[in-house]
N, C-alpha and C. Protein backbone atom coordinates (compact mmCIF):
# COMPACT_ATOMS: atom_id res chain seq x y z
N UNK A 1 -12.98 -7.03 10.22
CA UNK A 1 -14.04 -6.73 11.13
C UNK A 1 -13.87 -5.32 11.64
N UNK A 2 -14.14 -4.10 11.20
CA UNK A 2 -13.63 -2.76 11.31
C UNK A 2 -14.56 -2.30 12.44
N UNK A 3 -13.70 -2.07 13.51
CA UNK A 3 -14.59 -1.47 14.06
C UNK A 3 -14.99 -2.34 15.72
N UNK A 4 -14.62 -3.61 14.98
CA UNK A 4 -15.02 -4.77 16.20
C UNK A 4 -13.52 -5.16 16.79
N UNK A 5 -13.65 -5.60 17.71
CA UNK A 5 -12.37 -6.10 19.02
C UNK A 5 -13.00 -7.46 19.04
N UNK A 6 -12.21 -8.12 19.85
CA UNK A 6 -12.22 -9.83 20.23
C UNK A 6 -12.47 -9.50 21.37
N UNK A 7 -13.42 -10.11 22.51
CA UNK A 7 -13.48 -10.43 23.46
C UNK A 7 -13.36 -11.90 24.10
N UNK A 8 -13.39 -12.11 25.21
CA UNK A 8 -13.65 -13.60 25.71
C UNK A 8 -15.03 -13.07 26.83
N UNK A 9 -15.78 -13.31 26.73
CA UNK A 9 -16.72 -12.96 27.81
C UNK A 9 -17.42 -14.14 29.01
N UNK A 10 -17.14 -14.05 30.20
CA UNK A 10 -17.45 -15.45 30.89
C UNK A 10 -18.02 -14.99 32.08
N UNK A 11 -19.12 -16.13 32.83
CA UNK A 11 -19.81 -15.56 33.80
C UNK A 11 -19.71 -16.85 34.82
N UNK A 12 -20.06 -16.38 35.92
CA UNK A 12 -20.37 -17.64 37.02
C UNK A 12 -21.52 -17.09 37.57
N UNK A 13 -22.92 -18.03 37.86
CA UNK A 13 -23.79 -17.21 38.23
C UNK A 13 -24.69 -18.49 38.68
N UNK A 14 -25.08 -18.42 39.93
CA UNK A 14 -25.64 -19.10 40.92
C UNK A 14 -27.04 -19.80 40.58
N UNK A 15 -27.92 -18.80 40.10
CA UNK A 15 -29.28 -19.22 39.83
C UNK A 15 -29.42 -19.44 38.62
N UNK A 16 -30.04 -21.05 38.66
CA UNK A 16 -30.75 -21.89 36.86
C UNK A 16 -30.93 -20.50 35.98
N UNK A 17 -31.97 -19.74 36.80
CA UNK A 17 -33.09 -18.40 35.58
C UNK A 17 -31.99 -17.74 35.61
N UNK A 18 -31.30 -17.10 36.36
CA UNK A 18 -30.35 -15.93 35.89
C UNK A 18 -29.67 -16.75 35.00
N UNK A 19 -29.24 -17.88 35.27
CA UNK A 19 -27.78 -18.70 34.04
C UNK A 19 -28.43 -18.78 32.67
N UNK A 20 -29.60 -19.36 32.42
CA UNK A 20 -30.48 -19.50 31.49
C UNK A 20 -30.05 -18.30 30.50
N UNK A 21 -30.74 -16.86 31.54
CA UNK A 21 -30.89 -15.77 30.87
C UNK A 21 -29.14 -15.15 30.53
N UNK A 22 -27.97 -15.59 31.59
CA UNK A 22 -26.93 -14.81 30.76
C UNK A 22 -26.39 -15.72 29.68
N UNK A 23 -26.79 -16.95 29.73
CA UNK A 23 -25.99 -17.79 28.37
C UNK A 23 -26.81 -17.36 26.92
N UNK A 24 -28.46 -16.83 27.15
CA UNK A 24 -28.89 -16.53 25.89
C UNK A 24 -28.29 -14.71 25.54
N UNK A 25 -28.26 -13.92 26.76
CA UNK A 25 -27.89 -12.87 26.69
C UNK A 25 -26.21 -12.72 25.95
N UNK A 26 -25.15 -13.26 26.09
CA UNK A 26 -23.97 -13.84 25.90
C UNK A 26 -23.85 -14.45 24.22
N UNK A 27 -24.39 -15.34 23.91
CA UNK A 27 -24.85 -16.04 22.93
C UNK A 27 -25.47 -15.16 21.62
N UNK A 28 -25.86 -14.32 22.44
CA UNK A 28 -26.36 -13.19 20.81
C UNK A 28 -25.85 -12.64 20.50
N UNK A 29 -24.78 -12.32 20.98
CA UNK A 29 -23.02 -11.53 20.57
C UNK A 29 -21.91 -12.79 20.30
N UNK A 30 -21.91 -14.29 20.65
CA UNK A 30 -20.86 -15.08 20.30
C UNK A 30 -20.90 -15.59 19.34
N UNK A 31 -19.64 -15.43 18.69
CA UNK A 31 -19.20 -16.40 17.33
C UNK A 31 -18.68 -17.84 17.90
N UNK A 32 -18.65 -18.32 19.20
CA UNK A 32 -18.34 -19.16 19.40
C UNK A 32 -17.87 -19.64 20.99
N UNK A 33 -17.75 -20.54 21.55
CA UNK A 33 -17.63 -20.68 23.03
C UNK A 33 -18.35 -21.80 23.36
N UNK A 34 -17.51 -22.03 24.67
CA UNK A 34 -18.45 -23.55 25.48
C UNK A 34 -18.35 -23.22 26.95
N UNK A 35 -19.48 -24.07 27.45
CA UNK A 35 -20.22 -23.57 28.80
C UNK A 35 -20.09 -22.35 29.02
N UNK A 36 -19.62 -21.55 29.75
CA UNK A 36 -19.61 -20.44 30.32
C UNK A 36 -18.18 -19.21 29.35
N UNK A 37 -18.01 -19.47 28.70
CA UNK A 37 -16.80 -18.43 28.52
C UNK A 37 -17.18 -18.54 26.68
N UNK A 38 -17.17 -17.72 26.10
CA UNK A 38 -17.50 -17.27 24.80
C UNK A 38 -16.76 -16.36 24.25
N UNK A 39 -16.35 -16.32 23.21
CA UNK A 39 -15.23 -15.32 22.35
C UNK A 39 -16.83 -14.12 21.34
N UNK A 40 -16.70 -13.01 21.57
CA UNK A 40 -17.48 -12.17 21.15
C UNK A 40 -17.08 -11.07 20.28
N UNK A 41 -17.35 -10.86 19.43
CA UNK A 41 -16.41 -9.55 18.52
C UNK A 41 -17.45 -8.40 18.62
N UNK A 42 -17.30 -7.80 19.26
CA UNK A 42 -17.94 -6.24 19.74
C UNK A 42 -17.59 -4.80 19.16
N UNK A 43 -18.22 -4.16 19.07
CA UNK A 43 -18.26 -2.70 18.82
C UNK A 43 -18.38 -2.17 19.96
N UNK A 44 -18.03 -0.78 20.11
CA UNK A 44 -17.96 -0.04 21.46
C UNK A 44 -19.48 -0.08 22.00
N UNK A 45 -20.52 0.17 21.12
CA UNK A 45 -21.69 0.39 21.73
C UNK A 45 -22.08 -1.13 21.57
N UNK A 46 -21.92 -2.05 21.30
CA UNK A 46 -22.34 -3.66 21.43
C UNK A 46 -21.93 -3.96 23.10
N UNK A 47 -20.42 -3.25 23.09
CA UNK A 47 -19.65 -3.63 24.52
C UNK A 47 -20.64 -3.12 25.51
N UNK A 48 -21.21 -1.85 25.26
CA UNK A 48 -21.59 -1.08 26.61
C UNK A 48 -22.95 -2.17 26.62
N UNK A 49 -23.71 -1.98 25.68
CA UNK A 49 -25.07 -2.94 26.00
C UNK A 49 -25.20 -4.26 26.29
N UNK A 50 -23.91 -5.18 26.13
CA UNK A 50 -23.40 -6.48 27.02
C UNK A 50 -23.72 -6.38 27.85
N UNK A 51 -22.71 -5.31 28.61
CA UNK A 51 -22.70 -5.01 30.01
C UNK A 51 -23.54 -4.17 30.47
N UNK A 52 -24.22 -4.08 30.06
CA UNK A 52 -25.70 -3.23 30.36
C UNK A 52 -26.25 -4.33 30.71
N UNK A 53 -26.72 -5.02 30.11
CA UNK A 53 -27.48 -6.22 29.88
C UNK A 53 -27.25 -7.37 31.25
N UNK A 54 -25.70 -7.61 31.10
CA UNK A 54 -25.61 -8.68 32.21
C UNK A 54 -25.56 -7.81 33.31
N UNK A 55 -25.41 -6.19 33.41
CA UNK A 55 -25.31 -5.81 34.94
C UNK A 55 -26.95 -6.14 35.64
N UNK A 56 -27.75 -5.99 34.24
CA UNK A 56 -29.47 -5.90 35.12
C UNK A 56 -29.95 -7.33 35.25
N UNK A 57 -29.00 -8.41 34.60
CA UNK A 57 -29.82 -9.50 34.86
C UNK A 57 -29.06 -10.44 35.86
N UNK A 58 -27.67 -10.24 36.11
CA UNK A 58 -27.07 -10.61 37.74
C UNK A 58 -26.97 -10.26 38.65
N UNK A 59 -27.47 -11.24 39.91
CA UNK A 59 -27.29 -10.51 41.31
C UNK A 59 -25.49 -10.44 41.55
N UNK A 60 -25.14 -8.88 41.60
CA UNK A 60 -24.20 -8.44 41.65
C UNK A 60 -23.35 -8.91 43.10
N UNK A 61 -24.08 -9.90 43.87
CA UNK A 61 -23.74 -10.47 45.10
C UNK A 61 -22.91 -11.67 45.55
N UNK A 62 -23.54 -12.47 44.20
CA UNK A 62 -23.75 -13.96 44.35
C UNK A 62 -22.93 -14.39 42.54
N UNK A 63 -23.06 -13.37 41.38
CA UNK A 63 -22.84 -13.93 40.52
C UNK A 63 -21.40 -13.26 40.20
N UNK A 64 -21.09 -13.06 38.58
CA UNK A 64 -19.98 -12.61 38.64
C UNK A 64 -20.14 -12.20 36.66
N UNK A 65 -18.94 -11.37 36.30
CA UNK A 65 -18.74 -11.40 34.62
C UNK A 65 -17.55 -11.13 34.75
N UNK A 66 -17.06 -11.67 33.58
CA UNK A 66 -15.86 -10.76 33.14
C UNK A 66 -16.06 -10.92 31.55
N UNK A 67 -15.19 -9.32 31.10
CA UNK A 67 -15.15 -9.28 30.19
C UNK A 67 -13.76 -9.34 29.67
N UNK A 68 -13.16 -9.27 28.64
CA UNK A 68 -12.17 -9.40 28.29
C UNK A 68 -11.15 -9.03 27.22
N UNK A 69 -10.37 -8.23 26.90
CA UNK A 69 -10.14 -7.67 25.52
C UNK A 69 -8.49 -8.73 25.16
N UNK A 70 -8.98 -9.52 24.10
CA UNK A 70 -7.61 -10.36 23.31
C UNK A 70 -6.95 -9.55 22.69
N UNK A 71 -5.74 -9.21 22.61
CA UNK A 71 -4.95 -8.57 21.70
C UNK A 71 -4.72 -8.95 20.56
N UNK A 72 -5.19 -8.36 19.19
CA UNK A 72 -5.38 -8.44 17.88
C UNK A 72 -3.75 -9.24 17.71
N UNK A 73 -2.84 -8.76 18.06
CA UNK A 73 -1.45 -9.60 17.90
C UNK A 73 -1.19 -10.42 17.66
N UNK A 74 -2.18 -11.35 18.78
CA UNK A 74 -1.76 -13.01 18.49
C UNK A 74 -2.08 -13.64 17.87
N UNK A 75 -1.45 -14.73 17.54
CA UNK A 75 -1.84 -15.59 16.30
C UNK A 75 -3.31 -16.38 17.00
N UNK A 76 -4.14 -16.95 15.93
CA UNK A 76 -4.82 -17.66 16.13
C UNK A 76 -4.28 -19.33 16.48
N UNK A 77 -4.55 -19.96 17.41
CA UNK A 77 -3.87 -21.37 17.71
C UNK A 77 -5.48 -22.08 17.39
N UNK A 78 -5.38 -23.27 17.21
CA UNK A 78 -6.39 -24.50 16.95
C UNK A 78 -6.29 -25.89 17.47
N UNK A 79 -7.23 -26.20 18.07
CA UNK A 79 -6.90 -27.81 18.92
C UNK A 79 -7.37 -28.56 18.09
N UNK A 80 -7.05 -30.10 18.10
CA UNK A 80 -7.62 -30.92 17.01
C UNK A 80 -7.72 -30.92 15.69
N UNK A 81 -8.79 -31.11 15.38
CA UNK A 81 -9.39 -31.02 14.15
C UNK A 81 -9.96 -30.04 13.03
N UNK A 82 -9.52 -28.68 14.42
CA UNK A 82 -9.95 -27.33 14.21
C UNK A 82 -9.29 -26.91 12.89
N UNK A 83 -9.98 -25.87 11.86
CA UNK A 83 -9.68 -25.13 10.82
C UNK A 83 -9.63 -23.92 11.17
N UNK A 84 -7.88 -23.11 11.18
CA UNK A 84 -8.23 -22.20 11.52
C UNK A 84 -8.75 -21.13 10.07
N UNK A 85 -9.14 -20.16 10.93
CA UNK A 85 -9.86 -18.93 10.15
C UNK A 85 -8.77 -18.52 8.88
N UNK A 86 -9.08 -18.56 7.79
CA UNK A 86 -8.73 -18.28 6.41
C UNK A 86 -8.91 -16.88 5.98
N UNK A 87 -10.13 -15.94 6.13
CA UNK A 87 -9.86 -14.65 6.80
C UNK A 87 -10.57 -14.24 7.89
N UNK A 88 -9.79 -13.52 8.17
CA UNK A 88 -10.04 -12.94 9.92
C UNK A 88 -10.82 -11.60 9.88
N UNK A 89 -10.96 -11.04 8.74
CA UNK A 89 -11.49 -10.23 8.70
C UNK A 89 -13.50 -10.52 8.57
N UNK A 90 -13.50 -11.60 8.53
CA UNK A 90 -14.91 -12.05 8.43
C UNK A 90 -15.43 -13.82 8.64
N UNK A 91 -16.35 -13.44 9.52
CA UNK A 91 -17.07 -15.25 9.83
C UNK A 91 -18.16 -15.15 9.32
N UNK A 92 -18.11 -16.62 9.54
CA UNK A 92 -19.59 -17.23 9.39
C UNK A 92 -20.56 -18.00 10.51
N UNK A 93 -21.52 -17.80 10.74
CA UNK A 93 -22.34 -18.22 12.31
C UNK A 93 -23.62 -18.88 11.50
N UNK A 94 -23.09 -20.38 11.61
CA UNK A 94 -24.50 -20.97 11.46
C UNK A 94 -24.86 -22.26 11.40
């Protein structure tokens, strides 16, 4: 994935419409995630327009983001039934 980083990206955010709008906003960058926290593989300019994105659509008062950078280092771990990734250099979303 040249070029892309791992993120974890997660939000807490008060209002139905704002939540609505950051789980689809969130979701168009994730390879994967549940409820609120999503693993995202970003490019520098993917990163800035994330956070572009969730700064204009949360009240910066009441809600919250974080973003997150995983260190390429670690191994991949798997719960259950999970398969882990065979190469890492490329997924599949679908």
């Amino acid at each position: 994935m040249s070029g892309r980083l791992l993120y974890l990206a997660s939000y807490d955010v008060c209002e139905d419409d704002r939540l609505r709008a950051a789980l689809a906003c969130v979701r168009a960058y994730a390879t994967g995630g549940q409820k609120s926290v999503h693993e995202v593989w970003l490019t520098a300019a993917e990163k800035g327009e994330l956070l572009l994105a969730m700064s204009l659509l949360l009240n910066l008062r009441e809600d919250s983001f974080l973003l997150i950078r995983l260190d390429p280092r670690q191994r991949v771990h798997t719960l259950g039934i999970a398969i882990p990734p065979s190469n890492p250099d490329w997924f599949y979303v679908g």
